[in-house]
C-alpha atoms as a PDB file:
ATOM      1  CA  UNK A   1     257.544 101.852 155.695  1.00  0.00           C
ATOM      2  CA  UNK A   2     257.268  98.924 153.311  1.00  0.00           C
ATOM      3  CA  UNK A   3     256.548 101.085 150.346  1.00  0.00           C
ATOM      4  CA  UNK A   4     259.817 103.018 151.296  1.00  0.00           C
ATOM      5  CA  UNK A   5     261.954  99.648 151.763  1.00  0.00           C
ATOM      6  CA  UNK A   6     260.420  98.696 148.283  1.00  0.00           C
ATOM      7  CA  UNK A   7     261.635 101.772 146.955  1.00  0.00           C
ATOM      8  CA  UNK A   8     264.800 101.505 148.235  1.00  0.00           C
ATOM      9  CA  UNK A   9     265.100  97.940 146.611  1.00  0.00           C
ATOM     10  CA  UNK A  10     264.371  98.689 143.499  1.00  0.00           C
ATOM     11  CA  UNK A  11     266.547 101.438 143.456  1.00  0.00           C
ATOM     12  CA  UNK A  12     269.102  99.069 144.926  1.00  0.00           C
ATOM     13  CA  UNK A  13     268.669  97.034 142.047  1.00  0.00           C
ATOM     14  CA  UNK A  14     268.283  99.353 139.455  1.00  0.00           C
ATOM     15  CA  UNK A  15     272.167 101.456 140.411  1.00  0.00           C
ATOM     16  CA  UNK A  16     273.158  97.358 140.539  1.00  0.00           C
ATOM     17  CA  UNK A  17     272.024  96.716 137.274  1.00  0.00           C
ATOM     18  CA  UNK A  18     273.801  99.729 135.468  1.00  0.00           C
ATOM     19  CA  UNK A  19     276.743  99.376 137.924  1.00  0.00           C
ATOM     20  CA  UNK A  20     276.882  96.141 135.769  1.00  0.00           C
ATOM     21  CA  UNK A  21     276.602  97.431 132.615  1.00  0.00           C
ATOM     22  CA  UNK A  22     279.028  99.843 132.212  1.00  0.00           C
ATOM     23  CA  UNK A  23     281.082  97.172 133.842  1.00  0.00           C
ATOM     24  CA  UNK A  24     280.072  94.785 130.787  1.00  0.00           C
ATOM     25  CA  UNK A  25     280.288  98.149 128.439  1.00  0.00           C
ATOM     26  CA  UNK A  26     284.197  98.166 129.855  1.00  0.00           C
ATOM     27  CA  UNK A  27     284.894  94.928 128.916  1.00  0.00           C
ATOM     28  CA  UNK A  28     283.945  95.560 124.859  1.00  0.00           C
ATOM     29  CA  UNK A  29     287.641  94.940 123.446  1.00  0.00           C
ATOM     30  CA  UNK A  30     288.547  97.947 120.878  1.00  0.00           C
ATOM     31  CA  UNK A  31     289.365  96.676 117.242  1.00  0.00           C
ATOM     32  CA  UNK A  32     291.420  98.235 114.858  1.00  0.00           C
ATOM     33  CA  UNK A  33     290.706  97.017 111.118  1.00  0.00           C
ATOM     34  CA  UNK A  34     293.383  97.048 108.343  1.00  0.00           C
ATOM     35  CA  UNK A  35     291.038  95.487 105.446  1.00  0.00           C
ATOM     36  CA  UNK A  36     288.454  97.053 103.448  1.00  0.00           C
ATOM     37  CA  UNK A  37     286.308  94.129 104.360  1.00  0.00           C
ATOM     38  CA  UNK A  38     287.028  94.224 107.807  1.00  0.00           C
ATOM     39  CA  UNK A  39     286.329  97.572 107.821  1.00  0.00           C
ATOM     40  CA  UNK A  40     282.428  96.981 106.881  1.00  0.00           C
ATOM     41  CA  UNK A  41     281.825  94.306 109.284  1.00  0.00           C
ATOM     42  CA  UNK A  42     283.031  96.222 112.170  1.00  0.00           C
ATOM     43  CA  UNK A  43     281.381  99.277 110.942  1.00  0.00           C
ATOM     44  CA  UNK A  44     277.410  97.154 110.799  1.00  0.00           C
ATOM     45  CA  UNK A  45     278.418  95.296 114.527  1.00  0.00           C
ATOM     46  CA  UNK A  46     280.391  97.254 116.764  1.00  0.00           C
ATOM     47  CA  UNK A  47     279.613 100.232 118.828  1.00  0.00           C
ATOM     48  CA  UNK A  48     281.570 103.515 117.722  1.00  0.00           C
ATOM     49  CA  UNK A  49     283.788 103.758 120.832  1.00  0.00           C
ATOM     50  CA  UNK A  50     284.890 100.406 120.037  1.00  0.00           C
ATOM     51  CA  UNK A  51     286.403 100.927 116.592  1.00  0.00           C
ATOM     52  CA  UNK A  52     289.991 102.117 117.104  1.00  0.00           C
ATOM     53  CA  UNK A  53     290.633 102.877 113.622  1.00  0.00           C
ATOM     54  CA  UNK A  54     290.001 101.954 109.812  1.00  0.00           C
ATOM     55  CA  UNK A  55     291.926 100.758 106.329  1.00  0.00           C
ATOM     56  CA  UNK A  56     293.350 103.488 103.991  1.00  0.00           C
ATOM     57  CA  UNK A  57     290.229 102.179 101.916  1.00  0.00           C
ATOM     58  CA  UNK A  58     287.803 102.408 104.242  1.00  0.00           C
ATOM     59  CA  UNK A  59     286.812 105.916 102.967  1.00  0.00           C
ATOM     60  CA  UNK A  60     286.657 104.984  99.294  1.00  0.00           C
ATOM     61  CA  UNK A  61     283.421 105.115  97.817  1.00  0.00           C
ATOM     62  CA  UNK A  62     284.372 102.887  95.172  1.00  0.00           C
ATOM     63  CA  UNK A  63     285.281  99.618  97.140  1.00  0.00           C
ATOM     64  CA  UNK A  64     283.504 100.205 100.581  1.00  0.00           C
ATOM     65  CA  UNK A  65     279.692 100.362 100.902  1.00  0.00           C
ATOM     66  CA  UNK A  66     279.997 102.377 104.494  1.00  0.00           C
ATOM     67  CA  UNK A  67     282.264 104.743 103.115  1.00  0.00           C
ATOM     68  CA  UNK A  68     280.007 107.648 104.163  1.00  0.00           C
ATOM     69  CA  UNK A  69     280.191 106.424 107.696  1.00  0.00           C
ATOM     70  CA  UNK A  70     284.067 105.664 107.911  1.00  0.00           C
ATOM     71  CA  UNK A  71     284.654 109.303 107.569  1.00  0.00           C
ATOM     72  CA  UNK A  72     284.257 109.485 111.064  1.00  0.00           C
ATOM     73  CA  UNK A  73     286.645 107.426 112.207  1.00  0.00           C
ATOM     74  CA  UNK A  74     290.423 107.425 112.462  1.00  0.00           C
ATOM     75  CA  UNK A  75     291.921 106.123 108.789  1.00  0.00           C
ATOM     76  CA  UNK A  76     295.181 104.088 109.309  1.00  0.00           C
ATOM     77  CA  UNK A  77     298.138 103.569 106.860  1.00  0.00           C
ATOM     78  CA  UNK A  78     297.792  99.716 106.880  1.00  0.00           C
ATOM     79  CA  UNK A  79     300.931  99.009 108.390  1.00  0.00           C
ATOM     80  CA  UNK A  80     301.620  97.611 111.641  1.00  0.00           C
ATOM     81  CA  UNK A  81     303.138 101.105 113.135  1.00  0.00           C
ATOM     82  CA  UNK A  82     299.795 103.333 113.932  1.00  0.00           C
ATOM     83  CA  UNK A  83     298.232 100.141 114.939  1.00  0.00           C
ATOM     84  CA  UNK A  84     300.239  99.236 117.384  1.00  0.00           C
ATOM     85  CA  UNK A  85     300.257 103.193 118.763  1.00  0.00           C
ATOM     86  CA  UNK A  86     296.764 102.681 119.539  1.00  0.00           C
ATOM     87  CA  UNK A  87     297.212  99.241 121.255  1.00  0.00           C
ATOM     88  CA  UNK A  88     293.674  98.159 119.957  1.00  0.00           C
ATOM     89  CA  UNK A  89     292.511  94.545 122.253  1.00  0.00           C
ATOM     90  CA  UNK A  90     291.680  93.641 118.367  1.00  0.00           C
ATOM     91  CA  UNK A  91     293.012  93.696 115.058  1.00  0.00           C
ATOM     92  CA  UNK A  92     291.011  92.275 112.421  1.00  0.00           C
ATOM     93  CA  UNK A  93     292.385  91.720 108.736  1.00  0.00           C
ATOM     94  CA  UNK A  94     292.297  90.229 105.712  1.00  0.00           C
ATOM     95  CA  UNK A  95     294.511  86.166 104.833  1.00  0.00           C
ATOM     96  CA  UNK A  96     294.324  87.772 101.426  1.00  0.00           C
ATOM     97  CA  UNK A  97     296.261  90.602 102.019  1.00  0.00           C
ATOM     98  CA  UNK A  98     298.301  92.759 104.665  1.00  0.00           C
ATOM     99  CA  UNK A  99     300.543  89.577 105.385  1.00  0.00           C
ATOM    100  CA  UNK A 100     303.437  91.163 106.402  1.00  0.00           C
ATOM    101  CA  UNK A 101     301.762  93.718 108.707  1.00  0.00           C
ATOM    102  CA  UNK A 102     299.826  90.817 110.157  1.00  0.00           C
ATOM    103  CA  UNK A 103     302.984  88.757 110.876  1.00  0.00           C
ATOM    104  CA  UNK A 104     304.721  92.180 112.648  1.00  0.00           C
ATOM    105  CA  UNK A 105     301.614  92.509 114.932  1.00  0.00           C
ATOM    106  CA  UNK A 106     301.639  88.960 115.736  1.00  0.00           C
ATOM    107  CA  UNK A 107     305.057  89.170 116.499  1.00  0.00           C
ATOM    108  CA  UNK A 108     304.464  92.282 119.347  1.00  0.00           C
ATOM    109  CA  UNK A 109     301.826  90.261 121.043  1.00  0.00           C
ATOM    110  CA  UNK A 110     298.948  91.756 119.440  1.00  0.00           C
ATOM    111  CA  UNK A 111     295.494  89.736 119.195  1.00  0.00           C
ATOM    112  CA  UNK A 112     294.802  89.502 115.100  1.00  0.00           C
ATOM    113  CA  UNK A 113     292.000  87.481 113.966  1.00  0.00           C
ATOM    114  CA  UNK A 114     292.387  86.709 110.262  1.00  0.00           C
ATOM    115  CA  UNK A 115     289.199  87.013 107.480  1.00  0.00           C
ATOM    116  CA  UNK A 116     289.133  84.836 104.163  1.00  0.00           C
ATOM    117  CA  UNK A 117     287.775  86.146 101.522  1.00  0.00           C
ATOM    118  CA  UNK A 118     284.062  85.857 101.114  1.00  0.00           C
ATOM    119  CA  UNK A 119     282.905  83.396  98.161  1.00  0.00           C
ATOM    120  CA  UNK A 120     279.673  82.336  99.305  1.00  0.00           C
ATOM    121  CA  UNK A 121     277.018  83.798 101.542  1.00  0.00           C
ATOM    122  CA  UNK A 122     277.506  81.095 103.769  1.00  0.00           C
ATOM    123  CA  UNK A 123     280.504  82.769 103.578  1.00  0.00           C
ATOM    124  CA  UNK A 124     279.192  85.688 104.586  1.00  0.00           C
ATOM    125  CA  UNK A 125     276.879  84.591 107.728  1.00  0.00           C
ATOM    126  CA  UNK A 126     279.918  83.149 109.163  1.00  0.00           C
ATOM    127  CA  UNK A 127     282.492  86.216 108.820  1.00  0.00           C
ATOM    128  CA  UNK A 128     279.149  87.770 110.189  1.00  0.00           C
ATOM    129  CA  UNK A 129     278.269  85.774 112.871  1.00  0.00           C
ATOM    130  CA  UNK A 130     282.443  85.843 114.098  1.00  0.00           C
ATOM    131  CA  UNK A 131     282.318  89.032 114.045  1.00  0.00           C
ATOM    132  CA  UNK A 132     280.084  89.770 115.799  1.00  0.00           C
ATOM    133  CA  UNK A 133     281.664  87.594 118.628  1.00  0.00           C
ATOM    134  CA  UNK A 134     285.091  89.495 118.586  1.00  0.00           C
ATOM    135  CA  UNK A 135     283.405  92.700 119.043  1.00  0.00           C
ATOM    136  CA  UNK A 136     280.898  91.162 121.729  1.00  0.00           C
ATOM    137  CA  UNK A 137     277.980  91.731 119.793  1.00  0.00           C
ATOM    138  CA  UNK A 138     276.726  88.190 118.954  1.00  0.00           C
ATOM    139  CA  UNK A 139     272.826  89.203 119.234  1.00  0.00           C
ATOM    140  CA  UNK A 140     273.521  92.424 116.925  1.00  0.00           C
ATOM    141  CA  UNK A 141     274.989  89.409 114.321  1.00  0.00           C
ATOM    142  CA  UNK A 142     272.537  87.172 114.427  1.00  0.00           C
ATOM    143  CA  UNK A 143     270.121  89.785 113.908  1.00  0.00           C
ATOM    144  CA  UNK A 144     272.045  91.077 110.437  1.00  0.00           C
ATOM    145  CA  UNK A 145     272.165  86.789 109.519  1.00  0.00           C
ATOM    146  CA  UNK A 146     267.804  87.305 110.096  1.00  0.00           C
ATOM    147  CA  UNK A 147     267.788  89.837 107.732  1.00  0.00           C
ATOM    148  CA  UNK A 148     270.123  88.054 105.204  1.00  0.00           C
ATOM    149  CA  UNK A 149     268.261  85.337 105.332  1.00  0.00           C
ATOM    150  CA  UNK A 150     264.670  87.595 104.789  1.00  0.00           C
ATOM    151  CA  UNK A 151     266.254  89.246 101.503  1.00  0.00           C
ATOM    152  CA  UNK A 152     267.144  85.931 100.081  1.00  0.00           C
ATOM    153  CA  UNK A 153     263.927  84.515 100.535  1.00  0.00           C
ATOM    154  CA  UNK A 154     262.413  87.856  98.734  1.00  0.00           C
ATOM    155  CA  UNK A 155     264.933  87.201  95.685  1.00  0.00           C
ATOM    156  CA  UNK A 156     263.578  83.180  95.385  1.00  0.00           C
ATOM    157  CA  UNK A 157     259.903  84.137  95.607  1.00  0.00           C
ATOM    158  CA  UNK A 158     261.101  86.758  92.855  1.00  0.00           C
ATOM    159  CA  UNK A 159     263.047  84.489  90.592  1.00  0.00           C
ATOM    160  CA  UNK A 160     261.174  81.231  91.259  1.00  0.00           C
ATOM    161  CA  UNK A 161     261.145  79.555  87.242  1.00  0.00           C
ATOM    162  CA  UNK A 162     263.269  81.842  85.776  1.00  0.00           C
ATOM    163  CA  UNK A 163     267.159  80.289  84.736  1.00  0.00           C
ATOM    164  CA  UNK A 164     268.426  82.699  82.563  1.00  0.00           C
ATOM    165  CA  UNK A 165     272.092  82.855  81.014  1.00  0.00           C
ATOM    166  CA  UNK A 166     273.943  86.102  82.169  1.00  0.00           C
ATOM    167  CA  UNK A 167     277.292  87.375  82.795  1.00  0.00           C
ATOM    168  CA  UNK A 168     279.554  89.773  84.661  1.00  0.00           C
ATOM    169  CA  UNK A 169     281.478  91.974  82.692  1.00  0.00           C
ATOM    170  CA  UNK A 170     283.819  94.976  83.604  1.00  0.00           C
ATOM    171  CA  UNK A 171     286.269  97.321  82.290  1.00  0.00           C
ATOM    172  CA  UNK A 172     288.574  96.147  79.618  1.00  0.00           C
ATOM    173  CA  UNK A 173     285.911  92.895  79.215  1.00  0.00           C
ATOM    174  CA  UNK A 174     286.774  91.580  82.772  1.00  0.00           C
ATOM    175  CA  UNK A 175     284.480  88.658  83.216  1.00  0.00           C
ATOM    176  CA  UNK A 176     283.660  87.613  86.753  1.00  0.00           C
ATOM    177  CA  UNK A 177     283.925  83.891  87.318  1.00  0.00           C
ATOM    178  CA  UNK A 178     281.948  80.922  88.722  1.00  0.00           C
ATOM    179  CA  UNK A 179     283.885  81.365  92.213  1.00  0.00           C
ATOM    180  CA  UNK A 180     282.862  84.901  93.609  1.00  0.00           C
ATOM    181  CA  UNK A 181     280.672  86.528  95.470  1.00  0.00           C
ATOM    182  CA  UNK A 182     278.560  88.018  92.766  1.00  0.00           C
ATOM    183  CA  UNK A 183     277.990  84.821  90.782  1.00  0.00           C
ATOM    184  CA  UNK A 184     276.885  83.191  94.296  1.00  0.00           C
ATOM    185  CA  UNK A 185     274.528  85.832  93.979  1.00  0.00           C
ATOM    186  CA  UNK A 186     273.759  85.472  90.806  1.00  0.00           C
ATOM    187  CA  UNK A 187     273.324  81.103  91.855  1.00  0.00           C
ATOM    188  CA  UNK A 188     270.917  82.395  94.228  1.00  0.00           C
ATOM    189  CA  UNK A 189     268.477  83.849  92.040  1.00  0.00           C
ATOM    190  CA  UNK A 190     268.518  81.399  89.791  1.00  0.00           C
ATOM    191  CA  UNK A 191     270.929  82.776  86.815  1.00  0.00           C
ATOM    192  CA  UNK A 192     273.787  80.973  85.664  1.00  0.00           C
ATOM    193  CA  UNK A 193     276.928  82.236  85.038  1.00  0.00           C
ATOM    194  CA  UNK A 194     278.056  81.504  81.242  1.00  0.00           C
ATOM    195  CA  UNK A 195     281.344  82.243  82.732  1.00  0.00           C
ATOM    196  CA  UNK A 196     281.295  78.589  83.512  1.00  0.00           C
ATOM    197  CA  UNK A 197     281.117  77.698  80.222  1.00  0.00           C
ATOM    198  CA  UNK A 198     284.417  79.159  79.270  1.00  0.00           C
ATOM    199  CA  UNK A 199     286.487  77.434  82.716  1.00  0.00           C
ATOM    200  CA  UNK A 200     287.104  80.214  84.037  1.00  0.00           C
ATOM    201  CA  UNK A 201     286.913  79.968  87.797  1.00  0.00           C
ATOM    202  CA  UNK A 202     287.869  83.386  89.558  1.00  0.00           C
ATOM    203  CA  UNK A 203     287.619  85.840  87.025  1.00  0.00           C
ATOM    204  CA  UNK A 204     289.459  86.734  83.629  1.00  0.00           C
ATOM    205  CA  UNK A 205     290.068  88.597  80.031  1.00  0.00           C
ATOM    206  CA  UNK A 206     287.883  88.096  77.832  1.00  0.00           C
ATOM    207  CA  UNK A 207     287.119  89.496  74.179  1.00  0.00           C
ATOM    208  CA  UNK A 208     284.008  91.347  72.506  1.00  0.00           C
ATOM    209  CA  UNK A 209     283.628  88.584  70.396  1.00  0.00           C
ATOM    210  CA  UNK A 210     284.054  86.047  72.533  1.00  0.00           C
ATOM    211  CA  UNK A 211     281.636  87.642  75.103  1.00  0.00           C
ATOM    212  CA  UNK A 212     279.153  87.959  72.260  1.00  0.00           C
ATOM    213  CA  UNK A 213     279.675  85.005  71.241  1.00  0.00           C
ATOM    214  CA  UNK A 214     278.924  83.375  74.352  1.00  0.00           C
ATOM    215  CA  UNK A 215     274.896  84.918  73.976  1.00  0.00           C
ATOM    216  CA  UNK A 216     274.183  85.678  77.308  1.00  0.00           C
ATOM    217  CA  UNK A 217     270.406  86.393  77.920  1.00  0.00           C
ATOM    218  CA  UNK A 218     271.871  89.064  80.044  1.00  0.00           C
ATOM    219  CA  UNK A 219     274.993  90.857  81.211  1.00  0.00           C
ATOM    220  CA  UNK A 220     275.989  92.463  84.708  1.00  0.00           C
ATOM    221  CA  UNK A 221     277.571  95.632  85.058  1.00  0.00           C
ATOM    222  CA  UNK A 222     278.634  97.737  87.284  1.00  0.00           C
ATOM    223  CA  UNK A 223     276.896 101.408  86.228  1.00  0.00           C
ATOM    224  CA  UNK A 224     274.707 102.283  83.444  1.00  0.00           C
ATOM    225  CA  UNK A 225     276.603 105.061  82.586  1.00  0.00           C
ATOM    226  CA  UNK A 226     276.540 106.243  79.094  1.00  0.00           C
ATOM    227  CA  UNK A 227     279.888 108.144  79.280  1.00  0.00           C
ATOM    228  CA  UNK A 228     283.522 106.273  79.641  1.00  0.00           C
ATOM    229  CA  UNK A 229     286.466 107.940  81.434  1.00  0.00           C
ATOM    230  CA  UNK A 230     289.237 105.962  80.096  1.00  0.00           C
ATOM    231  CA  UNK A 231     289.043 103.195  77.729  1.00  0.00           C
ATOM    232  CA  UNK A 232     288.898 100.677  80.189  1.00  0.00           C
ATOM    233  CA  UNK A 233     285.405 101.862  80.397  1.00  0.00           C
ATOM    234  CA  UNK A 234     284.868 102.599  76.909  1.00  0.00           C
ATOM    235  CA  UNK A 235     285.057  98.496  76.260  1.00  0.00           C
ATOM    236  CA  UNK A 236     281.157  98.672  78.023  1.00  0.00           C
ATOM    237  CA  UNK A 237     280.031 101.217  75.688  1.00  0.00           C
ATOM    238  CA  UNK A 238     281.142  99.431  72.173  1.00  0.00           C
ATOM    239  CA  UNK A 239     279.096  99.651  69.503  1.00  0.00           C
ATOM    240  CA  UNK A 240     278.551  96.066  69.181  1.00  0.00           C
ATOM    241  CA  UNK A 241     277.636  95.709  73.103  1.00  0.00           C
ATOM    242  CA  UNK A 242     274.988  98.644  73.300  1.00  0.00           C
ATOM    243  CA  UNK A 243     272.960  96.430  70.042  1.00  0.00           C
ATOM    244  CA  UNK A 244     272.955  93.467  71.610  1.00  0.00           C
ATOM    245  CA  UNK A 245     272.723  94.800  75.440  1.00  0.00           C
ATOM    246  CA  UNK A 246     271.095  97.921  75.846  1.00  0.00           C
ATOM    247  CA  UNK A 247     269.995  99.077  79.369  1.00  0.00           C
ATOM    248  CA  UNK A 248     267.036  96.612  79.174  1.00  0.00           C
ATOM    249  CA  UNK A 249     269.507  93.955  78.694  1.00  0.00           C
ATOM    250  CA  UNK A 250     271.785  94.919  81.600  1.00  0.00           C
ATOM    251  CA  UNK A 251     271.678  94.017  85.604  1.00  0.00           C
ATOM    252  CA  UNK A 252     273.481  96.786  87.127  1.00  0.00           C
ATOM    253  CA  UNK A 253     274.995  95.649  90.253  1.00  0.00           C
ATOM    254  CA  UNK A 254     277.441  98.293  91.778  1.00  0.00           C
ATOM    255  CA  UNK A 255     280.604  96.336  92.594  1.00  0.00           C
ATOM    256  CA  UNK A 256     281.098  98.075  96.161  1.00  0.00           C
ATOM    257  CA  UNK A 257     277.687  96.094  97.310  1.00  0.00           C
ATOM    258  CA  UNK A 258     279.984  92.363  96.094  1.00  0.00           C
ATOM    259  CA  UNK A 259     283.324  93.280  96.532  1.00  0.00           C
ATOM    260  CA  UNK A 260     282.834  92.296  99.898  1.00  0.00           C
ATOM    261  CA  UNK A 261     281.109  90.088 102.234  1.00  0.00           C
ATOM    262  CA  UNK A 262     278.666  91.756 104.936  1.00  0.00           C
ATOM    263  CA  UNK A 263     275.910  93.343 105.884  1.00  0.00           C
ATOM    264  CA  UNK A 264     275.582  95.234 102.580  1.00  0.00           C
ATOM    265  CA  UNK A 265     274.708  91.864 101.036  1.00  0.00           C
ATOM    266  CA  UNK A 266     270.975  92.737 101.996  1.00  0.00           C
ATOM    267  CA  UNK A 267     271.042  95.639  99.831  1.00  0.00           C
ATOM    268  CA  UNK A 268     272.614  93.832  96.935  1.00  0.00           C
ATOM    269  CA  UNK A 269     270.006  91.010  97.290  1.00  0.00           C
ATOM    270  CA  UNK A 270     267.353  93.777  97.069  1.00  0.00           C
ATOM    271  CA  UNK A 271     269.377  95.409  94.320  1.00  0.00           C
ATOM    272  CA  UNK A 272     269.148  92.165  92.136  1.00  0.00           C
ATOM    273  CA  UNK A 273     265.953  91.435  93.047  1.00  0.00           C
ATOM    274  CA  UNK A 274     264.541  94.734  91.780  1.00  0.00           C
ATOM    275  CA  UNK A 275     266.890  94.810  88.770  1.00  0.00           C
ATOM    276  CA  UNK A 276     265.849  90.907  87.370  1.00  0.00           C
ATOM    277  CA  UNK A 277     262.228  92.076  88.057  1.00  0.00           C
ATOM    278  CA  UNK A 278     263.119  94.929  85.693  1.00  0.00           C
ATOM    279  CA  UNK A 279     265.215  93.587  83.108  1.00  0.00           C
ATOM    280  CA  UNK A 280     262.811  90.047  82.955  1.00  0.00           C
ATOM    281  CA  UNK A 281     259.657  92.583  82.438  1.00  0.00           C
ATOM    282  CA  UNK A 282     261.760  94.042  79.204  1.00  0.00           C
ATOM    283  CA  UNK A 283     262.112  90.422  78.015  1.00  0.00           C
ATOM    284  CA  UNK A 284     258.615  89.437  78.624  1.00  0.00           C
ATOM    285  CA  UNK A 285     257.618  92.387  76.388  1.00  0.00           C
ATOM    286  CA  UNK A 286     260.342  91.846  73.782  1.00  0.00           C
ATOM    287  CA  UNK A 287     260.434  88.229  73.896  1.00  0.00           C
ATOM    288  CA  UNK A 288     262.880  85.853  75.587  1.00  0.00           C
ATOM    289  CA  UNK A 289     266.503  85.734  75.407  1.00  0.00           C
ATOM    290  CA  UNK A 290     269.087  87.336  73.310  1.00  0.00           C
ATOM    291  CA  UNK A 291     269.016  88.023  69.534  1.00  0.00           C
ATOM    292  CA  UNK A 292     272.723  87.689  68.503  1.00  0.00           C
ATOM    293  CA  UNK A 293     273.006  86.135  65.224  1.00  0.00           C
END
C-alpha cells in the first residue's frame, strides 16, 4: 500500500512539475527582430517557437554569421507593417537604424527594446546578457558570456609579449578605426591599431601610399582572395600591397564574424587567435616587422 501511495506521489509530482513547465514554456514572450544584429542574438538565445520573424538581412551571408540558420525563419521587410501583423510580445532593433519603424511601433503600443551598436566586448556581454533576459533565457546568456570569456583568455595566453602594429583595410582602402569592434579585438590580443595614428576614430578613406606609408607590421582583411570583382576589391590586390603584404603578412578576419556583436565573437576570437599564431610564425621565420623602405 505504501509503495503504491509513493507511486502515486511521485507521479503526482512529476504531471505537477511539467503542468508547470509548459505553463513557464507559455509565458516565453515571442520577439520579432528588425536588425541584422538583433537578428544573431535572438538566433544564439531564444528557442525557435519564440522567434516571430527576422531582418531583410538576416539571410545574407555577407553581414550575418547565422545566415544558414535564418533561412528557417520568417524574413520581414523592416517596416513596422508585417510586424505588427504578427503582434510579436517583443520587438528588438537597432538605435542605429530602423528609427522611423521603431517610433510607428512604439506608437501602436508595441514593446521595442532598443540595441546600440556594439564597440567593445563589454559591449557585447551586455547586449548578451539583456538578451537573454527579454527572451527569458538568462542561464542560456550567461552561459554564451562563459564561453566569451574562455576564448579571450585562449587569445592572451596566445598573444602574451607580442604588440605588433597592424591595420584594417577594406575595399577602396577603407581603414577601420580605433572605435569598433574589430580593433577592440584587435586591443585584446595585444595589436595596435596604426589607425590611431592617423585620428581617425570610426573608420575612413585612406590612400595606398598613405597606408604604406604608415608600415604596419601587419594588415587585416577580410578574404584572401586572389581575384577582385569590382575595383573596390581590386584596391587589396595592388601591386604595391601584395610586395609588402603577401598572405603571410595578412590577418584575415571575415567581416560577418565583427560586424556585429554576439555570440559569433567566440569564433572570431578563435579566428584571430589561430590567424596571429600563423602570421607571427611567418615573421619569426622571416624576421620581425615590415620591410617597406
Amino acid at each position: 500500500m505504501r509503495r503504491v501511495l509513493s507511486c502515486a506521489i511521485a507521479a503526482a509530482a512529476l504531471l505537477a512539475a511539467t503542468a508547470v513547465h509548459a505553463q513557464e514554456s507559455k509565458k516565453l514572450p515571442r520577439v520579432a527582430s528588425i536588425n541584422v544584429c538583433t537578428d544573431q542574438l535572438l538566433l544564439a538565445l531564444a528557442d525557435p517557437d519564440q522567434i516571430a520573424g527576422l531582418s531583410p538581412f538576416s539571410r545574407d551571408p555577407a553581414s550575418s554569421w547565422f545566415a544558414s540558420r535564418a533561412r528557417h525563419f520568417r524574413r520581414l521587410s523592416g517596416e513596422a507593417e508585417d510586424v505588427l501583423m504578427l503582434r510579436p510580445d517583443v520587438v528588438v532593433a537597432g538605435l542605429f537604424s530602423n528609427r522611423a519603424t521603431r517610433e510607428l511601433l512604439i506608437q501602436h503600443g508595441s514593446r521595442v527594446e532598443g540595441f546600440d551598436f556594439a564597440q567593445s566586448v563589454a559591449d557585447v556581454r551586455r547586449d548578451i546578457l539583456r538578451m537573454g533576459e527579454i527572451v527569458g533565457h538568462p542561464k542560456r546568456a550567461q552561459r554564451e558570456v562563459a564561453r566569451l570569456d574562455a576564448a579571450l583568455a585562449r587569445m592572451s595566453a596566445a598573444a602574451a609579449g607580442r604588440a605588433y602594429r597592424v591595420l584594417a583595410v577594406e575595399r577602396r582602402g577603407w581603414v577601420t578605426g580605433e572605435h569598433s569592434l574589430l580593433s577592440a579585438l584587435l586591443r585584446a590580443a595585444g595589436l595596435v591599431n596604426v589607425a590611431g595614428e592617423l585620428g581617425i576614430a570610426a573608420g575612413g578613406y585612406q590612400s595606398l601610399e598613405t597606408i604604406i606609408r604608415l608600415k604596419p607590421d601587419f594588415i587585416v582583411v577580410s578574404d584572401n582572395s586572389d581575384r577582385a570583382e569590382d575595383q573596390g576589391e581590386a584596391f587589396l590586390l595592388h601591386p604595391a600591397l601584395e610586395r609588402f603584404y603577401p598572405p603571410a603578412k595578412r590577418i584575415v578576419m571575415p567581416d560577418r564574424m565583427t560586424v556585429c556583436g554576439g555570440t559569433m565573437l567566440v569564433d572570431a576570437l578563435d579566428r584571430l587567435t589561430a590567424e596571429l599564431a600563423r602570421v607571427t610564425a611567418a615573421a619569426a621565420a622571416g624576421g620581425v616587422g615590415n620591410q617597406v623602405r
